[in-house]
N, C-alpha and C. Protein backbone atom coordinates (compact mmCIF):
# COMPACT_ATOMS: atom_id res chain seq x y z
N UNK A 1 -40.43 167.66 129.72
CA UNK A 1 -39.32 168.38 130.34
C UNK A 1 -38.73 167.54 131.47
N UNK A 2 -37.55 166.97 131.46
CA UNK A 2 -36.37 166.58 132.67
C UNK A 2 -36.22 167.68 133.51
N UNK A 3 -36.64 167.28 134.93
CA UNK A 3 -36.62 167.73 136.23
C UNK A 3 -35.53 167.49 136.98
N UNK A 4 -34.74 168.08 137.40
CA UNK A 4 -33.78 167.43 138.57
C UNK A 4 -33.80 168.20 139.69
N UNK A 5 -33.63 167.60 141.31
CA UNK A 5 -33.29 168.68 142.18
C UNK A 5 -32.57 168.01 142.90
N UNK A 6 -31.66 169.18 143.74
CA UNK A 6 -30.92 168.80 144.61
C UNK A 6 -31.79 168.38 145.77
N UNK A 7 -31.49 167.24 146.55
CA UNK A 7 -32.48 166.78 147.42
C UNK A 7 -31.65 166.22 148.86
N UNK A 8 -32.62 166.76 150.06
CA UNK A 8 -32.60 166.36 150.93
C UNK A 8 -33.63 165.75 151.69
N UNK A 9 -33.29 164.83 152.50
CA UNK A 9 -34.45 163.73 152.51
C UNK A 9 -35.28 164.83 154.43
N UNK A 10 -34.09 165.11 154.69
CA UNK A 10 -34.62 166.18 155.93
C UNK A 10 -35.46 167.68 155.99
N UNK A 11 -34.96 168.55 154.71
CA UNK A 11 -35.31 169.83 154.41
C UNK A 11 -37.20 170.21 154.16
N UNK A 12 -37.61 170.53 154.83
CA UNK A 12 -38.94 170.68 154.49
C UNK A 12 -39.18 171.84 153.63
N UNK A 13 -38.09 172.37 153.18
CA UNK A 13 -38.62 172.71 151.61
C UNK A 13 -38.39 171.62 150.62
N UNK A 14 -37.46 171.25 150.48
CA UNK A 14 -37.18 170.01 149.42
C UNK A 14 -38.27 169.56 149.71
N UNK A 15 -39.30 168.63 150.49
CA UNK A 15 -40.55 168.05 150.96
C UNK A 15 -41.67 169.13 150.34
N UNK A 16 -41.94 170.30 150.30
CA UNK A 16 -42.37 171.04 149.92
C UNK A 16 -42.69 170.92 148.41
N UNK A 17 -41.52 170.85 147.91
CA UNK A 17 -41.55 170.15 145.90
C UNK A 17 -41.88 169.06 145.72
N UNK A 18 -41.20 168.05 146.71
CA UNK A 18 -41.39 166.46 146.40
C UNK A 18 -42.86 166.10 146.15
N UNK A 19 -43.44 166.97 147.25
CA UNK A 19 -45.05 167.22 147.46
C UNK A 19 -46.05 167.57 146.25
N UNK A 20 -45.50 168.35 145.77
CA UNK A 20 -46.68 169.10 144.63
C UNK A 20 -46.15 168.51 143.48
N UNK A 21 -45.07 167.88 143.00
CA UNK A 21 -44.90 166.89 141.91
C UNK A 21 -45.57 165.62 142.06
N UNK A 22 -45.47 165.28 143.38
CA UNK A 22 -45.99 163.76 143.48
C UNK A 22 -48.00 164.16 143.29
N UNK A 23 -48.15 165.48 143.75
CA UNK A 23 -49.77 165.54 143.29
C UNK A 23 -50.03 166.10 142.19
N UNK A 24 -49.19 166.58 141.72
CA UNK A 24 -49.51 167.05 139.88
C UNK A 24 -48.70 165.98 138.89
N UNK A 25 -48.29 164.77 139.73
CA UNK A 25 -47.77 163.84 138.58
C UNK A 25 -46.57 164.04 137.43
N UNK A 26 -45.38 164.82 138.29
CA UNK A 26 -44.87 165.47 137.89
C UNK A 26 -43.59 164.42 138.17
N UNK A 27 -42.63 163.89 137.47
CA UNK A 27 -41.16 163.13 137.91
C UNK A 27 -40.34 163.81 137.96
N UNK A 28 -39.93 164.12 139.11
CA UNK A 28 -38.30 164.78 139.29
C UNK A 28 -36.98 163.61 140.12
N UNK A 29 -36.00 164.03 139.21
CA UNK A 29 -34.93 163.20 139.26
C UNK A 29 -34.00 163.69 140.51
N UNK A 30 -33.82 163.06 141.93
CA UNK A 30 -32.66 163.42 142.89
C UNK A 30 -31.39 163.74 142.44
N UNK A 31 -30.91 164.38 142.99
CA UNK A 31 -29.39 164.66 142.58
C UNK A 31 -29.27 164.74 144.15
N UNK A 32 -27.93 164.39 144.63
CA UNK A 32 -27.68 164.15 145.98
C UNK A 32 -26.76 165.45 146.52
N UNK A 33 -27.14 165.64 147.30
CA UNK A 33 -26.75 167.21 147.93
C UNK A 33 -26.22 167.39 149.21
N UNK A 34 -25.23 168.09 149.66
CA UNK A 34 -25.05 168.01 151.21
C UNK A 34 -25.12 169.40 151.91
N UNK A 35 -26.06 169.95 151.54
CA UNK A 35 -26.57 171.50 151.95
C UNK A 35 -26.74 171.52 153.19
N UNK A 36 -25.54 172.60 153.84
CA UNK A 36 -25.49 172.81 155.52
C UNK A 36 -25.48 174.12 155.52
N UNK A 37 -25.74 174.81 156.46
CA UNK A 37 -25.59 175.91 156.53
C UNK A 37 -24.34 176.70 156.85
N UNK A 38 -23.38 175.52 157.67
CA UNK A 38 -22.10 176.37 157.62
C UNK A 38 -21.37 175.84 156.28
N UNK A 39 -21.05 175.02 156.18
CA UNK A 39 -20.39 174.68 154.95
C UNK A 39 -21.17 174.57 154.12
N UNK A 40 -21.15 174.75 152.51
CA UNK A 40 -22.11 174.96 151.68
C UNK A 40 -21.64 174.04 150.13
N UNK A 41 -22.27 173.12 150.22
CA UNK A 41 -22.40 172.18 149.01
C UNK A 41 -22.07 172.77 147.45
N UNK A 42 -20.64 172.75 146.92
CA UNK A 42 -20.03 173.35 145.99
C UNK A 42 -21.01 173.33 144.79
N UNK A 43 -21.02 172.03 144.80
CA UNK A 43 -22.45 171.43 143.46
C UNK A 43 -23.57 172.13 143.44
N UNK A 44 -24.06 172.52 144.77
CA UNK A 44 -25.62 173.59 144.73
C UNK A 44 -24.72 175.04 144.09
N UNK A 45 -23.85 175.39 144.95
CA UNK A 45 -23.54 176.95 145.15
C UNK A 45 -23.06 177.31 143.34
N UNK A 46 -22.35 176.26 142.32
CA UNK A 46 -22.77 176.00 140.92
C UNK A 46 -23.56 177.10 140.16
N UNK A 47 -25.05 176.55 140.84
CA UNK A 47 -26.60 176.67 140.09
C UNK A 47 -26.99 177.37 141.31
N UNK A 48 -26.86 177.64 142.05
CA UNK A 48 -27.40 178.35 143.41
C UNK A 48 -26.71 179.41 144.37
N UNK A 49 -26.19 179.94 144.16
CA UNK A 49 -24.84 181.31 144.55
C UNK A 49 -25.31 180.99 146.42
N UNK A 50 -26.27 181.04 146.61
CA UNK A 50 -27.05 180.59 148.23
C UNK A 50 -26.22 179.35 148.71
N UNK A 51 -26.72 178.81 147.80
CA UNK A 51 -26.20 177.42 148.11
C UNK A 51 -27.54 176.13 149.11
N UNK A 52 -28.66 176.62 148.82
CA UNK A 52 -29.50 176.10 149.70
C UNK A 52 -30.44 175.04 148.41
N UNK A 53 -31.24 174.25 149.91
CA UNK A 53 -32.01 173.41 148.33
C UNK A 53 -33.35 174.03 149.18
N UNK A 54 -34.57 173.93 148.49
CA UNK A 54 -34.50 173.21 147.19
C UNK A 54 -33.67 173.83 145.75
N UNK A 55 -32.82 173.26 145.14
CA UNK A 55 -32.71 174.24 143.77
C UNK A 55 -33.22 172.83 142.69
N UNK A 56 -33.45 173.21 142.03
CA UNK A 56 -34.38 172.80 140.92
C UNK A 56 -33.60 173.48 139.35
N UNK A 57 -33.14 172.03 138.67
CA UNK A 57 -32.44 172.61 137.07
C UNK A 57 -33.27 171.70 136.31
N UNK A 58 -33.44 172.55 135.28
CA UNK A 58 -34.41 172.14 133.88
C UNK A 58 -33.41 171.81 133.40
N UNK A 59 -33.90 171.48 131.79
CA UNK A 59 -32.89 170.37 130.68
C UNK A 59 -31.49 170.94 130.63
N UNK A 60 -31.64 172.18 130.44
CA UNK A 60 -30.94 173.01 130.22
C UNK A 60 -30.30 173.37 131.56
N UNK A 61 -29.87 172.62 132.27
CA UNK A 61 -29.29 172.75 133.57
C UNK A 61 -29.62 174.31 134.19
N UNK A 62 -30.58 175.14 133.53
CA UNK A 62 -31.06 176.64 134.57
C UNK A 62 -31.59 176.15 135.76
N UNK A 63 -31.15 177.03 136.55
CA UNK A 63 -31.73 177.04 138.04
C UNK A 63 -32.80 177.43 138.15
N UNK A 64 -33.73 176.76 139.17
CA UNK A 64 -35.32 177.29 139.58
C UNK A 64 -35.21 177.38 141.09
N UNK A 65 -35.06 178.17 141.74
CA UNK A 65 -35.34 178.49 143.61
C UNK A 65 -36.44 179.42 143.39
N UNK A 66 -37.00 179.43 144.69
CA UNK A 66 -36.82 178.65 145.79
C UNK A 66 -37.87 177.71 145.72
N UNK A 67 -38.72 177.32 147.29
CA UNK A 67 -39.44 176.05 147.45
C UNK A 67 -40.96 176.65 146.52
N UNK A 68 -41.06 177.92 146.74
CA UNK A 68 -42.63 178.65 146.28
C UNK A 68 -42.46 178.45 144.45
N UNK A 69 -41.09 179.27 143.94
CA UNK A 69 -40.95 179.14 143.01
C UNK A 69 -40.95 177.72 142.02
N UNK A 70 -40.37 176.85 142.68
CA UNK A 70 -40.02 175.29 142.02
C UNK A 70 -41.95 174.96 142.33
N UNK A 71 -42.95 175.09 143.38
CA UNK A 71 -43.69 174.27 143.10
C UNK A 71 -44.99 175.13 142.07
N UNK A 72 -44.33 176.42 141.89
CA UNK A 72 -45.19 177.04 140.86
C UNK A 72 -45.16 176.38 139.60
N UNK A 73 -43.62 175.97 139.34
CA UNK A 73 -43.09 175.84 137.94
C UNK A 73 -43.60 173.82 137.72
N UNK A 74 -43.73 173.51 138.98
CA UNK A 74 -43.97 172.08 138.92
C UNK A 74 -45.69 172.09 138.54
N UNK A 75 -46.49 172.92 139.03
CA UNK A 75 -47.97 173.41 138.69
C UNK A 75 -48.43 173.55 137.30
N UNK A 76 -47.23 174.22 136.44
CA UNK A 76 -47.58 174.35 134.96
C UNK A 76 -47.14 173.35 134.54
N UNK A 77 -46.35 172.23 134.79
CA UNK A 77 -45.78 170.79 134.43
C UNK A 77 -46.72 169.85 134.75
N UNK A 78 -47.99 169.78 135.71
CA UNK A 78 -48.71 169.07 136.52
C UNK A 78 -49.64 168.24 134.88
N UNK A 79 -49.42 167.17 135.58
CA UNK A 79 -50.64 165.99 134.59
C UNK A 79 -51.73 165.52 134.93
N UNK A 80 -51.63 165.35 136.36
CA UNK A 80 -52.86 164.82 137.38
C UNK A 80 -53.04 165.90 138.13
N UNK A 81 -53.96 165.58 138.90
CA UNK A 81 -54.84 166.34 139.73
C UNK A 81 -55.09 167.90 139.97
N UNK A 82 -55.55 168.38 140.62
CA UNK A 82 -56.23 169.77 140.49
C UNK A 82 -54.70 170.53 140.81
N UNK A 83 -54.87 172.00 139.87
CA UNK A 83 -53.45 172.99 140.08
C UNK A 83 -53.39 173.26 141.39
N UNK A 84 -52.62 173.83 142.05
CA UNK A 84 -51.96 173.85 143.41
C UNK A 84 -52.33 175.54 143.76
N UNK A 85 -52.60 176.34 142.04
CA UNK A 85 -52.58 177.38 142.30
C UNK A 85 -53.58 178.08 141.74
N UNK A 86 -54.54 178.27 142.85
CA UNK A 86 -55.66 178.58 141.62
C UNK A 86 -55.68 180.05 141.10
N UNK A 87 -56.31 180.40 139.63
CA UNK A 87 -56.27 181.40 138.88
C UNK A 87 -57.29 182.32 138.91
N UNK A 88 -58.53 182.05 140.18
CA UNK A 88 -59.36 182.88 140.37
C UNK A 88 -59.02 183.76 141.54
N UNK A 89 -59.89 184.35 142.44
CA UNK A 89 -59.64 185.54 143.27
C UNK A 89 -59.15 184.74 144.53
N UNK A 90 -59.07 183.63 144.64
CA UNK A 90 -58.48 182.88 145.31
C UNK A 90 -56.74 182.41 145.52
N UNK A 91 -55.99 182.79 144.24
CA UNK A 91 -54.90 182.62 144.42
C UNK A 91 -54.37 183.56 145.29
N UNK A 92 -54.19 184.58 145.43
CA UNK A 92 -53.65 185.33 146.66
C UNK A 92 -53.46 185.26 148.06
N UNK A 93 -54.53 184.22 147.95
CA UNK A 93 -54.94 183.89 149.47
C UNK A 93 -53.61 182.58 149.76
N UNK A 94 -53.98 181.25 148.49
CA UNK A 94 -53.14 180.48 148.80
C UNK A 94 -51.46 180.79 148.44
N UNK A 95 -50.75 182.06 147.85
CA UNK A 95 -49.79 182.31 148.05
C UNK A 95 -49.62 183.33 148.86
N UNK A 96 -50.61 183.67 150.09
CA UNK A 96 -50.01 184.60 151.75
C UNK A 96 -49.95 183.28 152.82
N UNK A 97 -50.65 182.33 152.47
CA UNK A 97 -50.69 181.09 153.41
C UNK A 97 -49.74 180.35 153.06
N UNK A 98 -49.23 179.95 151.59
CA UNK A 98 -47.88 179.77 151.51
C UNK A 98 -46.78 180.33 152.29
N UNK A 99 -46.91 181.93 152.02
CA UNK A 99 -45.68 182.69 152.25
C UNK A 99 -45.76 182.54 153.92
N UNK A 100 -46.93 182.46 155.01
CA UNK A 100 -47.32 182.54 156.28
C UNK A 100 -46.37 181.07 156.70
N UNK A 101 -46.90 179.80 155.84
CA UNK A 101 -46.15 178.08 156.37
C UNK A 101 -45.11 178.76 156.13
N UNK A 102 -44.16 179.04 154.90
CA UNK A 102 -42.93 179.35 154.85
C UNK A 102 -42.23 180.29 156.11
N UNK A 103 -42.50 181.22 156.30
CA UNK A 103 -42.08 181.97 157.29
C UNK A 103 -41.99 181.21 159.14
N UNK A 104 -43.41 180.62 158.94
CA UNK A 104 -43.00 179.82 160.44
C UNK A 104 -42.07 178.60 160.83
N UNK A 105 -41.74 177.88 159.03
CA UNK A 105 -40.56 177.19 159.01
C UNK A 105 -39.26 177.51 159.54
N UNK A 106 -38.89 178.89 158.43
CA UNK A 106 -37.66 179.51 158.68
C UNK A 106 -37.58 179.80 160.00
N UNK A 107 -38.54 180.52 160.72
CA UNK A 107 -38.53 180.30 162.77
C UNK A 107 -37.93 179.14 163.03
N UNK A 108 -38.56 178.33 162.47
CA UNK A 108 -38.30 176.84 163.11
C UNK A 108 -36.90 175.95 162.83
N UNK A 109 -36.54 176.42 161.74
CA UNK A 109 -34.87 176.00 161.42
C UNK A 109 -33.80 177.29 162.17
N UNK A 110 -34.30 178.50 161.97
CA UNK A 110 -33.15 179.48 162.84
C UNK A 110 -33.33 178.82 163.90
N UNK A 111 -34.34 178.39 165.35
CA UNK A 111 -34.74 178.00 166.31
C UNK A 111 -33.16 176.79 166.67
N UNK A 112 -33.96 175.82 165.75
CA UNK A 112 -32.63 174.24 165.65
C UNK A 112 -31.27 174.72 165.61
N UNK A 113 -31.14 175.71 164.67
CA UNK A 113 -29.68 176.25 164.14
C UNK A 113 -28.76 176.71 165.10
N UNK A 114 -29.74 177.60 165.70
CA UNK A 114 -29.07 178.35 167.15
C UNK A 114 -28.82 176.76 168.28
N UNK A 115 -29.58 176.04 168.26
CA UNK A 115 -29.24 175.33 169.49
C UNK A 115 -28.27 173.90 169.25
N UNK A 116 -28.36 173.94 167.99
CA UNK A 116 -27.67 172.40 167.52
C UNK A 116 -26.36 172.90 166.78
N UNK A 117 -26.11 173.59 166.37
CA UNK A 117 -24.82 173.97 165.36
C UNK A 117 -23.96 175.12 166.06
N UNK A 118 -24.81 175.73 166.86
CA UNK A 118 -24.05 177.00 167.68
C UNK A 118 -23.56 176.55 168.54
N UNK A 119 -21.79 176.78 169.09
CA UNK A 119 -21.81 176.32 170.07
C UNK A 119 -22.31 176.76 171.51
N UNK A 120 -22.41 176.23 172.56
CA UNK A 120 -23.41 175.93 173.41
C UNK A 120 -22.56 177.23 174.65
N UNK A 121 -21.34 177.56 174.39
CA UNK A 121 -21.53 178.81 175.06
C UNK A 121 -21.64 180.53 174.14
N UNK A 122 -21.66 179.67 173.02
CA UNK A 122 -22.36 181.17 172.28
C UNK A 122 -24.03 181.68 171.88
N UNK A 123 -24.33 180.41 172.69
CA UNK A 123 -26.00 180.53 171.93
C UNK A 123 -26.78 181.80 173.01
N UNK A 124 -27.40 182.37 172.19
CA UNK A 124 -28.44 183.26 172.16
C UNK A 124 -29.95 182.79 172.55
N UNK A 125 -30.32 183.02 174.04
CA UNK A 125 -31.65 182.42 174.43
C UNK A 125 -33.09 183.32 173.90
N UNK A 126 -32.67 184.64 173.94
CA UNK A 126 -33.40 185.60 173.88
C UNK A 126 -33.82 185.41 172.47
N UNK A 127 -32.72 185.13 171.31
CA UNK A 127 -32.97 184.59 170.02
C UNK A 127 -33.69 183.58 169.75
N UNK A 128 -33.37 182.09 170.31
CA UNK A 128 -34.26 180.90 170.34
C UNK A 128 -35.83 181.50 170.69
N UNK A 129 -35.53 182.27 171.91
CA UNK A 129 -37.69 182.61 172.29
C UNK A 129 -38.26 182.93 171.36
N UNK A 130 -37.32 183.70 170.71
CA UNK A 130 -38.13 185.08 169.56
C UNK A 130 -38.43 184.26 168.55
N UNK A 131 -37.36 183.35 168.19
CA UNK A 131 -38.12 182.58 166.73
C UNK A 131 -38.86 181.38 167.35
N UNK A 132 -39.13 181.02 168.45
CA UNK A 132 -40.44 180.05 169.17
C UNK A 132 -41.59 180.89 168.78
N UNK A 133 -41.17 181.83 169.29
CA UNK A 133 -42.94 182.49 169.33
C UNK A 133 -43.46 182.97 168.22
N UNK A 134 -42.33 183.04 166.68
CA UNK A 134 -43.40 183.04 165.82
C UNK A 134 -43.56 182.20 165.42
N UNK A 135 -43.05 180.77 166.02
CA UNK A 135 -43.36 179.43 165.59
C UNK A 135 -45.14 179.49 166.17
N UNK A 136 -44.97 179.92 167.28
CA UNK A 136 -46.22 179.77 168.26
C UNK A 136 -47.26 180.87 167.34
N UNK A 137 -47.11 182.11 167.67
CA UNK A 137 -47.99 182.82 166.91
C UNK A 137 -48.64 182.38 165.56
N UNK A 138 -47.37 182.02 164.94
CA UNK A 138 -47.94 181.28 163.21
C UNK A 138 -49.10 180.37 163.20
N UNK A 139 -48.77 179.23 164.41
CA UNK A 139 -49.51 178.23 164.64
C UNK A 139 -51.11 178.40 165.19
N UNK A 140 -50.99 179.62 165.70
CA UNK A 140 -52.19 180.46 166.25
C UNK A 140 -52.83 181.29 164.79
N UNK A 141 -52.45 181.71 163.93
CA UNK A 141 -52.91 182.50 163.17
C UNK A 141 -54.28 181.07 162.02
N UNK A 142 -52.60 180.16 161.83
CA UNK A 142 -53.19 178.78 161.04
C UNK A 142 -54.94 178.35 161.66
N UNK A 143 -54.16 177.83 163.00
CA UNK A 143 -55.97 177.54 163.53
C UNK A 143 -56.90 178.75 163.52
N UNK A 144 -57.01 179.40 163.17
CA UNK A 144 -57.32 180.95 163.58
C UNK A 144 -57.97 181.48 162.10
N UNK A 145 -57.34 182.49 161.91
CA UNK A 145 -58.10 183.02 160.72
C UNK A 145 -57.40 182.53 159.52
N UNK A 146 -56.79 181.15 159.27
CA UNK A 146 -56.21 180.96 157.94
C UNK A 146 -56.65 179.44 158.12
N UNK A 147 -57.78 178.53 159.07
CA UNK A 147 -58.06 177.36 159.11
C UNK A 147 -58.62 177.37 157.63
N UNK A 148 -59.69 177.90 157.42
CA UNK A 148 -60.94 177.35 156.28
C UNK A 148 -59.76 177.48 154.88
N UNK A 149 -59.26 178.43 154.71
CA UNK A 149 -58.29 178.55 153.68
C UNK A 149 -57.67 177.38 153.82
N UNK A 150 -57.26 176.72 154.44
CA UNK A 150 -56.31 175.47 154.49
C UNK A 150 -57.04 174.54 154.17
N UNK A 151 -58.18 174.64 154.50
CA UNK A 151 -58.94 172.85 154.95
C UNK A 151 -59.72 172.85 153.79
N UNK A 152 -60.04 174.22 152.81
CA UNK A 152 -60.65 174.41 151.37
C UNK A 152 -60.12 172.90 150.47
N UNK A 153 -59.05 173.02 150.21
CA UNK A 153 -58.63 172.38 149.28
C UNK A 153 -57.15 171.85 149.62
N UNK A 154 -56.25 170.87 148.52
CA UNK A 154 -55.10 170.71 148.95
C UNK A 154 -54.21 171.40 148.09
N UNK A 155 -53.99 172.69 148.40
CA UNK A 155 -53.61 173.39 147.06
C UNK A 155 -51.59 174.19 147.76
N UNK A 156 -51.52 174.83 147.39
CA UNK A 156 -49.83 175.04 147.59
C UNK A 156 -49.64 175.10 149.20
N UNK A 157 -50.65 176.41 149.49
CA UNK A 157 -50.73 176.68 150.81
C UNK A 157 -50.95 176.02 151.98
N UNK A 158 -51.23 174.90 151.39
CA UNK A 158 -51.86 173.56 152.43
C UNK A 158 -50.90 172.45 152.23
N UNK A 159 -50.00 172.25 151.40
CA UNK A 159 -48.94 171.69 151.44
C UNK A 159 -47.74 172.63 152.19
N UNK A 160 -47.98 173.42 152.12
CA UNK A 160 -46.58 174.50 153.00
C UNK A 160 -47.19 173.61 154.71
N UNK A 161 -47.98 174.28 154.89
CA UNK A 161 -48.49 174.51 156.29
C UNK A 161 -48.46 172.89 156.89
N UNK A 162 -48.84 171.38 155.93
CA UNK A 162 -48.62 170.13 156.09
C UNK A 162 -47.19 170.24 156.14
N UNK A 163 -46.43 170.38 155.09
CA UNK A 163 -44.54 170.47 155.61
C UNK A 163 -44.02 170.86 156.75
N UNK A 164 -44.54 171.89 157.38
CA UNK A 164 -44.27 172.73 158.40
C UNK A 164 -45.00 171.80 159.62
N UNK A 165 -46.10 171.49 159.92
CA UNK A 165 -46.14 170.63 160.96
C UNK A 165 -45.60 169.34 160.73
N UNK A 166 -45.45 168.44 159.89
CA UNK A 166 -44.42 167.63 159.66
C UNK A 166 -43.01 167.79 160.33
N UNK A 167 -42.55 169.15 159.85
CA UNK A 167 -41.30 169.29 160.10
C UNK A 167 -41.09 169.34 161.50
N UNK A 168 -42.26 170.24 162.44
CA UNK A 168 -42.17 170.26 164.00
C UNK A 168 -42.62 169.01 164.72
N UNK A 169 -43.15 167.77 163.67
CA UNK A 169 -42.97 166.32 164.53
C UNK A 169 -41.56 165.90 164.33
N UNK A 170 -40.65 166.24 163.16
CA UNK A 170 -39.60 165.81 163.22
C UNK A 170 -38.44 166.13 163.95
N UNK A 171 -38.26 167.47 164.16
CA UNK A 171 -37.49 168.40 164.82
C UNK A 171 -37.57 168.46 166.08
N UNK A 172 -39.09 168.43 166.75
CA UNK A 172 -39.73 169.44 167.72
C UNK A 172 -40.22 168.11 168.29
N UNK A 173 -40.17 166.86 168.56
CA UNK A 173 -40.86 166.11 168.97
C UNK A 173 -41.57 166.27 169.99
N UNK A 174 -41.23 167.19 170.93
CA UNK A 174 -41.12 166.80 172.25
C UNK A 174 -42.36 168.02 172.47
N UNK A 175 -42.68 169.05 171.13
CA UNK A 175 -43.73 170.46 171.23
C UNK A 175 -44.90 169.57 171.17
N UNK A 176 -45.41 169.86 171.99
CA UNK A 176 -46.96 169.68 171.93
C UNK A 176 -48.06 170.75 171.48
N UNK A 177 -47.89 170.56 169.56
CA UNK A 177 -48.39 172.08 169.17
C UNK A 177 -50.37 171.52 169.25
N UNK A 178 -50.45 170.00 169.13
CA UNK A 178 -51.73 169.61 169.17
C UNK A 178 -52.39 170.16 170.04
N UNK A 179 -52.56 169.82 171.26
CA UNK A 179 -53.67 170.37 172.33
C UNK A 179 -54.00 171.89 172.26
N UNK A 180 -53.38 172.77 171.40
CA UNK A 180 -53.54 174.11 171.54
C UNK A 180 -54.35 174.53 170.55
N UNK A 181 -53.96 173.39 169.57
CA UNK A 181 -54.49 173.72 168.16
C UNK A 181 -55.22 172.40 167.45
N UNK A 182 -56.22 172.41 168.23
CA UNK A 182 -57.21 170.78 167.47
C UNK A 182 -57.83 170.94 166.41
N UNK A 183 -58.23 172.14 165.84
CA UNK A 183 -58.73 171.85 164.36
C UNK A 183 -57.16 171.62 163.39
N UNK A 184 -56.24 172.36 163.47
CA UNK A 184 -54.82 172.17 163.40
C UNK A 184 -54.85 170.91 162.90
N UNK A 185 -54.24 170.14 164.28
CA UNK A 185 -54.30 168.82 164.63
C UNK A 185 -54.87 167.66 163.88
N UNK A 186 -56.15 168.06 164.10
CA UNK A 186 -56.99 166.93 163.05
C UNK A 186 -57.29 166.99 161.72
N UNK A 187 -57.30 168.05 161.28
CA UNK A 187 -56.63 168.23 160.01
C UNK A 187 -55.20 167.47 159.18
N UNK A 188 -54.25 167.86 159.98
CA UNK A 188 -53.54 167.16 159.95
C UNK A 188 -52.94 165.98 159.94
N UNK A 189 -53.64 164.97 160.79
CA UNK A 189 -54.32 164.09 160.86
C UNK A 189 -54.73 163.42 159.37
N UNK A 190 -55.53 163.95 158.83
CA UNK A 190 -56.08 163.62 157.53
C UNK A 190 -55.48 163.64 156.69
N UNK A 191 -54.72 165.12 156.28
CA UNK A 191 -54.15 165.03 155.08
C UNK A 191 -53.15 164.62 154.96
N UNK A 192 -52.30 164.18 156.27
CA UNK A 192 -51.40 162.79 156.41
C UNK A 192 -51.65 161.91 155.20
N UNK A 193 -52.57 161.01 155.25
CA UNK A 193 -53.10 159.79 154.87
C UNK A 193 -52.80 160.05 153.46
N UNK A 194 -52.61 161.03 152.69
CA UNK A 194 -52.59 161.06 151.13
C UNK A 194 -51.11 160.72 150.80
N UNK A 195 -51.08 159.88 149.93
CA UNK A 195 -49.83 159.03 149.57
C UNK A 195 -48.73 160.74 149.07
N UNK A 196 -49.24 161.65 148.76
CA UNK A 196 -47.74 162.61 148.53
C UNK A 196 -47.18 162.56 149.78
N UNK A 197 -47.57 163.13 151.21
CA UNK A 197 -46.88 163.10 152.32
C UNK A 197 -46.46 162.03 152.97
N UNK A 198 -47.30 160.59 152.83
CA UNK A 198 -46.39 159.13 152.64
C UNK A 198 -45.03 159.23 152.67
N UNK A 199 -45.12 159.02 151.26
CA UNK A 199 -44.38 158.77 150.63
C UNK A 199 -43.20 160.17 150.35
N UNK A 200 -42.79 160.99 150.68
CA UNK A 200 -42.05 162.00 151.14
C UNK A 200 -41.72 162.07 152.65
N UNK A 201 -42.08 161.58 153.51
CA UNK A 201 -41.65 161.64 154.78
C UNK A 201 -40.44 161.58 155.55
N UNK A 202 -40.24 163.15 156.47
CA UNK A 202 -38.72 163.71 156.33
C UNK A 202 -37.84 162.76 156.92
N UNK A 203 -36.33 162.22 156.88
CA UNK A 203 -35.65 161.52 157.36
C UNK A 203 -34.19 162.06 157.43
N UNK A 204 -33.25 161.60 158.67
CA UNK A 204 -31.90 161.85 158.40
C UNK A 204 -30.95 161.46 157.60
């Protein structure tokens, strides 16, 4: 099966797919995309009424969204290494820790959105705190009662939660989410080193 997605080299969902194809040995073909949030990339909005990436078209040019959905569908395509999603009493767990990275993302792009694209006498402070702190809280839950689930295996949920601190070294340089959160941290740390997050690493 021919893979294509619309791709951005910044989006840590797009990073999110790039991720679980490059560990299930899966080839997907770029298609070049200019997905913004105020203006919206005609070519996505096509195959994507949203207009957001990741979108993901099979042979048959059908659409696959979003980032959870595309790396499910990349899981049953997988050639190498262990599924992303496992089929025992365990999958539930790694799609609430999915859905948990996902959610502290979206904090983390409304966060940018409000302060970089809004202009600067319409921005909303009270808004920026509110989506910090479930950046913060999330990050507290991760080290917290969703560490061992993460550090189990490298399975969907542990690629969300790697995207997502990725994304707050890229964005957030300046957060110092380490010192709060050292099993976090060094974790992180590690599963760095595996050539999917290499070799995907977010850029402008």
């Amino acid at each position: 099966m021919t893979l294509r997605i619309f791709f951005s080299p910044a989006s840590p969902f797009v990073r999110k797919a790039m991720v679980a194809a490059h560990e299930r040995g899966v080839e997907i073909e770029k298609l070049p995309s200019a997905a913004w949030p105020v203006k919206r990339d005609p070519n996505i909005v096509r195959h994507n009424s949203t207009g957001k990436v990741p979108c993901l078209l099979l042979e048959d040019d059908t659409p696959v969204f979003d980032s959870r959905v595309i790396s499910a569908l990349i899981d049953t395509q997988g050639r190498t290494g262990q599924p992303l999603y496992p089929q025992d009493d365990q999958r539930f767990t790694v799609l609430t820790l999915e859905a948990l990275a996902d959610s502290i993302l979206e904090a983390a792009l409304l966060h940018r959105y409000e302060n970089v694209l809004r202009p600067e006498d319409k921005r909303w402070d009270d808004w920026s705190r509110g989506q910090m702190e479930k950046v913060d809280s999330g990050l507290d839950d991760l080290e917290g009662r969703w560490f061992n689930a993460i550090s189990a295996e490298f399975h969907a949920g542990a690629i969300a939660a790697a995207c997502l601190l990725g994304y707050l070294d890229f964005r957030f340089a300046d957060k110092d989410w380490r010192s709060t959160h050292p099993r976090l941290a060094n974790w992180f740390a590690e599963v760095s080193k595996r050539p999917s997050l290499q070799e995907t690493f977010p850029s402008t």
